[in-house]
Structures are given as C-alpha cells and as structure tokens.
C-alpha atoms as a PDB file:
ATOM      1  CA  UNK A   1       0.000   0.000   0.000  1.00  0.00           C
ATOM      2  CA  UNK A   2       1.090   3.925  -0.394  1.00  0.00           C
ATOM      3  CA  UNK A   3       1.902   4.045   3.404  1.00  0.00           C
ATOM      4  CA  UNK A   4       4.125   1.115   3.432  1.00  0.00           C
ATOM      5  CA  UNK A   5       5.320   2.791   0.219  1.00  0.00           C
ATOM      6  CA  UNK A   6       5.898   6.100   2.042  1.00  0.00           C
ATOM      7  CA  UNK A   7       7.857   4.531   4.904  1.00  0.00           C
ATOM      8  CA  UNK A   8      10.214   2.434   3.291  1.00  0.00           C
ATOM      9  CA  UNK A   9      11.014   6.017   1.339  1.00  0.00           C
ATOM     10  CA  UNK A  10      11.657   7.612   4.736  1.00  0.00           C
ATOM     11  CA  UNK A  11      13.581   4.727   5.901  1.00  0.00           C
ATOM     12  CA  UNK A  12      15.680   4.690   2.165  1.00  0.00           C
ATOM     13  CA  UNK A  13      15.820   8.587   2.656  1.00  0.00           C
ATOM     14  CA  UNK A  14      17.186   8.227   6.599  1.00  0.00           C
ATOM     15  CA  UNK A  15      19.787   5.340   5.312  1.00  0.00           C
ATOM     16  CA  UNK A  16      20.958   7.706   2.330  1.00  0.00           C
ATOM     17  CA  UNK A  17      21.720  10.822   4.966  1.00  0.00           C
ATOM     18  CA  UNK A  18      23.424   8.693   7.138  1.00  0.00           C
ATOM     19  CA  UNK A  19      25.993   6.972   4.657  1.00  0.00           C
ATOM     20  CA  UNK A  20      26.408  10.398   3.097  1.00  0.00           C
ATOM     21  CA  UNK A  21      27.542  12.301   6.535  1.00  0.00           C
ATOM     22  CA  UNK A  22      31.022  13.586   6.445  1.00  0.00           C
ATOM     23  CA  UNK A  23      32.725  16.170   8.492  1.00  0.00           C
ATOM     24  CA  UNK A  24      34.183  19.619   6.581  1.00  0.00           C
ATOM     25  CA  UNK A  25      37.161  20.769   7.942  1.00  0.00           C
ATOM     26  CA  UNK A  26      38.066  23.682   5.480  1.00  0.00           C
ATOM     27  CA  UNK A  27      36.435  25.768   2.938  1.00  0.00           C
ATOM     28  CA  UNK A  28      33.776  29.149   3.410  1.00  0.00           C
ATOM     29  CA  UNK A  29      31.418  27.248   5.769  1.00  0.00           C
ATOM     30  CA  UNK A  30      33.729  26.436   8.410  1.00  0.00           C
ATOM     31  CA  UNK A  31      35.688  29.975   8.046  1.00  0.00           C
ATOM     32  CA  UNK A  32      31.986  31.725   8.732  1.00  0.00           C
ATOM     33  CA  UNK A  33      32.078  29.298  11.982  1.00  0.00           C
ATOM     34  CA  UNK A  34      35.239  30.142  13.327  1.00  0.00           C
ATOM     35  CA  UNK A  35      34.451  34.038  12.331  1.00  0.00           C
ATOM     36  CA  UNK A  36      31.281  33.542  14.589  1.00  0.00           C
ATOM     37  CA  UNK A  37      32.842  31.250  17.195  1.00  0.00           C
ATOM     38  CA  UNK A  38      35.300  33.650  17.807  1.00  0.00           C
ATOM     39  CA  UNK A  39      33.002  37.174  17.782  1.00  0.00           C
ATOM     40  CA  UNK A  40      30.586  35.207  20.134  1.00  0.00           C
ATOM     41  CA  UNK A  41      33.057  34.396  22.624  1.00  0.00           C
ATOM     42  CA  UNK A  42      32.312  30.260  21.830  1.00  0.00           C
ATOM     43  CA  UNK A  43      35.283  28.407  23.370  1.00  0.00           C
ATOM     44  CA  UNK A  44      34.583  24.845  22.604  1.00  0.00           C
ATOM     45  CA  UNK A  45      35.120  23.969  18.619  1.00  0.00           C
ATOM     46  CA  UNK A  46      32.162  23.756  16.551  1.00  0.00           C
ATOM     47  CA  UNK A  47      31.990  20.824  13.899  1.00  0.00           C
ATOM     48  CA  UNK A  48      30.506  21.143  10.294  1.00  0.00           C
ATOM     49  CA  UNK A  49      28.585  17.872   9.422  1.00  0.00           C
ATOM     50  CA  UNK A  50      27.099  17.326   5.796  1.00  0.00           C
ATOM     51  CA  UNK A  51      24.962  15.074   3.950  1.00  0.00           C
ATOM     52  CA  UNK A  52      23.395  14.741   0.938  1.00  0.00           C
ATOM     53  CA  UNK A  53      19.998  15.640   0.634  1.00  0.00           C
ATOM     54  CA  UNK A  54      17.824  17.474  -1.449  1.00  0.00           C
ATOM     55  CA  UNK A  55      18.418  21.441  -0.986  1.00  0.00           C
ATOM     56  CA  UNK A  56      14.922  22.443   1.119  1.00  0.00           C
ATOM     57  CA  UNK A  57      14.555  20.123   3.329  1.00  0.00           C
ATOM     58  CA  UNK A  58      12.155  21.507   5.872  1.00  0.00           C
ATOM     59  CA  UNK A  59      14.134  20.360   9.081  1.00  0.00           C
ATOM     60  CA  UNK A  60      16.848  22.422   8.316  1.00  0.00           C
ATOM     61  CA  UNK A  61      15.504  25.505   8.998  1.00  0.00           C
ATOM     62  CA  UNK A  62      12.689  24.591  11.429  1.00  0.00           C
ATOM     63  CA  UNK A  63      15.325  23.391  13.727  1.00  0.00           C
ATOM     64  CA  UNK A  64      14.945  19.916  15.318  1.00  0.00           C
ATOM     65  CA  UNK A  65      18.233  18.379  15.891  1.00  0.00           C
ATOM     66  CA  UNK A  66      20.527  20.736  13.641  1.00  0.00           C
ATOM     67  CA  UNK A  67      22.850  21.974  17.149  1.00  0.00           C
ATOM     68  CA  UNK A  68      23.687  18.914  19.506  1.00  0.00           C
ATOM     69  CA  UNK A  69      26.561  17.249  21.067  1.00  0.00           C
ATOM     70  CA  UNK A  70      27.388  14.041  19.667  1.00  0.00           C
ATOM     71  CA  UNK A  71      28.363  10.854  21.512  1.00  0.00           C
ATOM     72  CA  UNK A  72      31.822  12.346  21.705  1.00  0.00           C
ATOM     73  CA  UNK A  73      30.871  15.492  23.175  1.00  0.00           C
ATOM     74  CA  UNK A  74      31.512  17.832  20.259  1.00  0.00           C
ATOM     75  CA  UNK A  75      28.828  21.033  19.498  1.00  0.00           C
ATOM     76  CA  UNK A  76      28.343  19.809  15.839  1.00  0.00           C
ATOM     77  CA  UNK A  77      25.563  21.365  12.988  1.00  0.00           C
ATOM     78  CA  UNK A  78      24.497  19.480  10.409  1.00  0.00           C
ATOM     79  CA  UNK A  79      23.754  20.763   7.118  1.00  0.00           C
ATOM     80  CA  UNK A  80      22.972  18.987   3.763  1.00  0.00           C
ATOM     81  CA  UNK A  81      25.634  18.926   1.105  1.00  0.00           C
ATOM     82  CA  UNK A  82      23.181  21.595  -0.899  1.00  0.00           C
ATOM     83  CA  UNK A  83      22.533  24.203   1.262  1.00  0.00           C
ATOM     84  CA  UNK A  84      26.949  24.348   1.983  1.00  0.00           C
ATOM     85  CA  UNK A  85      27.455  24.345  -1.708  1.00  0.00           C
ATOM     86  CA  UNK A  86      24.827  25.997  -3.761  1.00  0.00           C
ATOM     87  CA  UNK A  87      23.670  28.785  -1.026  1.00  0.00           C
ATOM     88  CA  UNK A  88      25.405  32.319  -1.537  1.00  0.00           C
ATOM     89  CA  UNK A  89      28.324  33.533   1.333  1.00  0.00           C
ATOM     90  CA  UNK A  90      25.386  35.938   2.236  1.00  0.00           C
ATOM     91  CA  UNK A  91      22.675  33.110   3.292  1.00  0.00           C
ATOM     92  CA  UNK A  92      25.498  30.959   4.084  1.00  0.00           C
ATOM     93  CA  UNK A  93      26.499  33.487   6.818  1.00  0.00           C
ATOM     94  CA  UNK A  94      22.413  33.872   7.831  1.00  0.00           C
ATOM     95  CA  UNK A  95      22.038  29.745   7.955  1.00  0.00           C
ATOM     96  CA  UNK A  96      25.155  29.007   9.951  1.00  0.00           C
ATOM     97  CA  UNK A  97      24.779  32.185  12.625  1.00  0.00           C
ATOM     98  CA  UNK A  98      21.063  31.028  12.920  1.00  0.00           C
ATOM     99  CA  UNK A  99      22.278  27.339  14.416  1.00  0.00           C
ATOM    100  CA  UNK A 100      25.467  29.011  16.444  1.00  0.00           C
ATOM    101  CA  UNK A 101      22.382  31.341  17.485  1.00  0.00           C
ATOM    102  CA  UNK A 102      20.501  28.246  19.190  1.00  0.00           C
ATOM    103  CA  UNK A 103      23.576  27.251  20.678  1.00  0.00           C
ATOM    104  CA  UNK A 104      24.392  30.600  22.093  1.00  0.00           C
ATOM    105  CA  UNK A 105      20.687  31.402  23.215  1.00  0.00           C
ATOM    106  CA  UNK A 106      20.944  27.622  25.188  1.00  0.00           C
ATOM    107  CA  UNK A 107      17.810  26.481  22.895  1.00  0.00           C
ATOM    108  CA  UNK A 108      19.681  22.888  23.377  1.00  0.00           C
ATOM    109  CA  UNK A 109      19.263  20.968  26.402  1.00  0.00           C
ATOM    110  CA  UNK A 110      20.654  17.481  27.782  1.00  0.00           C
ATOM    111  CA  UNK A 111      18.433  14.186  27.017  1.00  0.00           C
ATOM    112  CA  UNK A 112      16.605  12.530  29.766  1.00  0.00           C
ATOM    113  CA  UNK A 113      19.528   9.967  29.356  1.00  0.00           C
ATOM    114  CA  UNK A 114      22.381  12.437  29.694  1.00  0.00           C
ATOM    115  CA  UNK A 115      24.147  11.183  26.223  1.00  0.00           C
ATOM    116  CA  UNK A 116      22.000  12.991  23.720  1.00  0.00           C
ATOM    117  CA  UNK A 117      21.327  16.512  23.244  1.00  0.00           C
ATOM    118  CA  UNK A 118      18.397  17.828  21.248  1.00  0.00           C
ATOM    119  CA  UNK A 119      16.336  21.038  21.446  1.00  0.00           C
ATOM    120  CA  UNK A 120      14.250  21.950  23.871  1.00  0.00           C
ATOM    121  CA  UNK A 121       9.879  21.741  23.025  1.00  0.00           C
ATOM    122  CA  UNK A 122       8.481  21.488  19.972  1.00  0.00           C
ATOM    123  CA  UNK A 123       6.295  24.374  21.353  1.00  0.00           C
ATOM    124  CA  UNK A 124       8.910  26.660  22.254  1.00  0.00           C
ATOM    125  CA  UNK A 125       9.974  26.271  18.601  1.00  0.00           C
ATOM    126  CA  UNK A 126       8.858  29.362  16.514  1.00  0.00           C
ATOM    127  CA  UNK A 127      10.254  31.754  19.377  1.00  0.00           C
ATOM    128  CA  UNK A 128      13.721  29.337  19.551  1.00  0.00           C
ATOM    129  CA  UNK A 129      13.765  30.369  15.381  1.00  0.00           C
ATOM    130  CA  UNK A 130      12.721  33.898  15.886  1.00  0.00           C
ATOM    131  CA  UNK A 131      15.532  34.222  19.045  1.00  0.00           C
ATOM    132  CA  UNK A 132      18.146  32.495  16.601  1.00  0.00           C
ATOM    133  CA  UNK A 133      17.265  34.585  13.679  1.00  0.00           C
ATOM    134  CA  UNK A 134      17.884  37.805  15.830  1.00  0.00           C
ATOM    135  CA  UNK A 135      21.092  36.411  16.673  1.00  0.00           C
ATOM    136  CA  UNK A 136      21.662  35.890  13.339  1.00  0.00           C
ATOM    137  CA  UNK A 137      21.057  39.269  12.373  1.00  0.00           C
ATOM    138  CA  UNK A 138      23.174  40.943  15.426  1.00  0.00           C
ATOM    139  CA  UNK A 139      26.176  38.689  14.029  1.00  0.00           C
ATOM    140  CA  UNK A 140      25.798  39.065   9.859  1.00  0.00           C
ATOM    141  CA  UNK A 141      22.603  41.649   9.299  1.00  0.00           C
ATOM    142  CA  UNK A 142      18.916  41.691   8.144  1.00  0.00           C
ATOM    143  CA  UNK A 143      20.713  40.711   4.488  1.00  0.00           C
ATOM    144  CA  UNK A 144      22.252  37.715   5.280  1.00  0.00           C
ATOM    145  CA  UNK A 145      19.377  36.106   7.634  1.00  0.00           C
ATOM    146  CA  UNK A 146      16.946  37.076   4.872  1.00  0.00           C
ATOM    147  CA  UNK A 147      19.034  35.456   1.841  1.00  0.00           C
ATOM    148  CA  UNK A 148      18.992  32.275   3.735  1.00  0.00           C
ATOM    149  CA  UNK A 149      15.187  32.435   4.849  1.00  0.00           C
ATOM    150  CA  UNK A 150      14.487  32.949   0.930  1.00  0.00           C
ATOM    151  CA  UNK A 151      16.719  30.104   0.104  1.00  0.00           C
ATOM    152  CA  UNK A 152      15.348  28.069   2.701  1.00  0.00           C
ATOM    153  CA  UNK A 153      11.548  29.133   1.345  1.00  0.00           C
ATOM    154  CA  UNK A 154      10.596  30.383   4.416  1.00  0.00           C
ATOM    155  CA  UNK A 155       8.591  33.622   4.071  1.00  0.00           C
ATOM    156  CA  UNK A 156       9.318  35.587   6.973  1.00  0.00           C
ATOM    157  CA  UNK A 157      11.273  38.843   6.366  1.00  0.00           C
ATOM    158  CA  UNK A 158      12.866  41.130   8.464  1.00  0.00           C
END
C-alpha cells in the first residue's frame, strides 16, 4: 500500500543521509564558523557535518536536531551537502549564525539519558527560530538572515 510505500522512502531517505555524513574541515562554511565562534566568545570547537539531501529540506531551517553534542561530546551542525554548496556567502552566513544562534541562546538541552542533546519543546519552537534569527542578524545583518530564509523558502522577512 502507499503508506508502506511512504515509509520504506523515509527509511531509504534516513539510510541515504546517514551513509552520506562527512565532516568539513576547510572551505567558506567552516571559516563563517570560526568568524562567529570567535566574535561570540564560543570556546569549545564547533563541527561542520554534511549530507546529501535534497536542498529544502524543511528540518533544516525549522530546527529539530541541527545543534547537539554528539556521543563524543563535540557542538556539531548538520547541514545537507546543498545548502553548503549551492547557497550564496550571504545566506550561508544567515544559515550558519542562525544554528550558532541556538547554541548561544541555550535552545539545546541534555536528554533525559544524559548522552544525547536535542532542542528543547516542539512548542517553544517558533520563538527558539525567531531568538536564533535575531542572533543571526546581530552577528551578519537583516541581508544575510533574509538570503537564507528565501533560500530556505521560508517567508518571513525582516
């Protein structure tokens, strides 16, 4: 049937990001996270993980699991291979300032088991994006945050 169908996809799609992920260590992405790292007064290293995906996914910008600590303890955002590559430097900047934003505003929170981090409730969710996105705009201006908001297909403006 179509929902048997539909889950296999997600479980294909899941499988796919998975044996995709890779870490960037160089290139424009991870100089815009040291640039913020470093103007925010961040201490711990931040980690760049990709994947391939298709470029709008709509977790990436509605937040679920982007900031966390993985099981070694590192701060690490994950991005799909398409939104490092094919975004300009300008929503680049907005995308990557909005995450370091959540991180920075403490919109991440331990796991009821201690080894997992995720963000906080889902309900707390559209003033966690509007908090980051103000970030975001303190750090790389109303230009960049909107660039990556169009990108992203989200509609707000500011």
């Amino acid at each position: 049937s179509c929902s048997v169908l539909f889950i296999l996809f997600l479980v294909a799609c899941i499988a796919i990001e998975k044996l995709t992920a890779r870490e960037i260590t160089s290139g424009k992405a991870i100089d815009i996270i040291e640039i913020t790292r470093e103007q925010a007064h961040i201490e711990r290293s931040i980690h760049l993980i990709s994947y391939w995906a298709l470029c709008k996914p709509p977790y990436l910008v509605g937040t679920q699991n982007n900031i966390k600590k993985d099981r070694r303890g590192r701060i690490t955002i994950t991005l799909s291979k398409c939104a490092i590559e094919q975004t300009s430097n300008s929503a680049l900047r907005g995308v990557l300032n909005h995450e370091i934003g959540h991180l920075v505003l403490g919109h991440v929170d331990k796991h009821a088991s201690g080894k997992k981090w995720m963000n906080l409730t889902y309900e707390k969710q559209e003033k966690y994006q509007e908090a980051a996105n103000r970030f975001a705009i303190s750090m790389v201006g109303k230009k960049a945050v909107n660039d990556y908001l169009t990108f992203f297909g989200n509609e707000t403006r500011y």
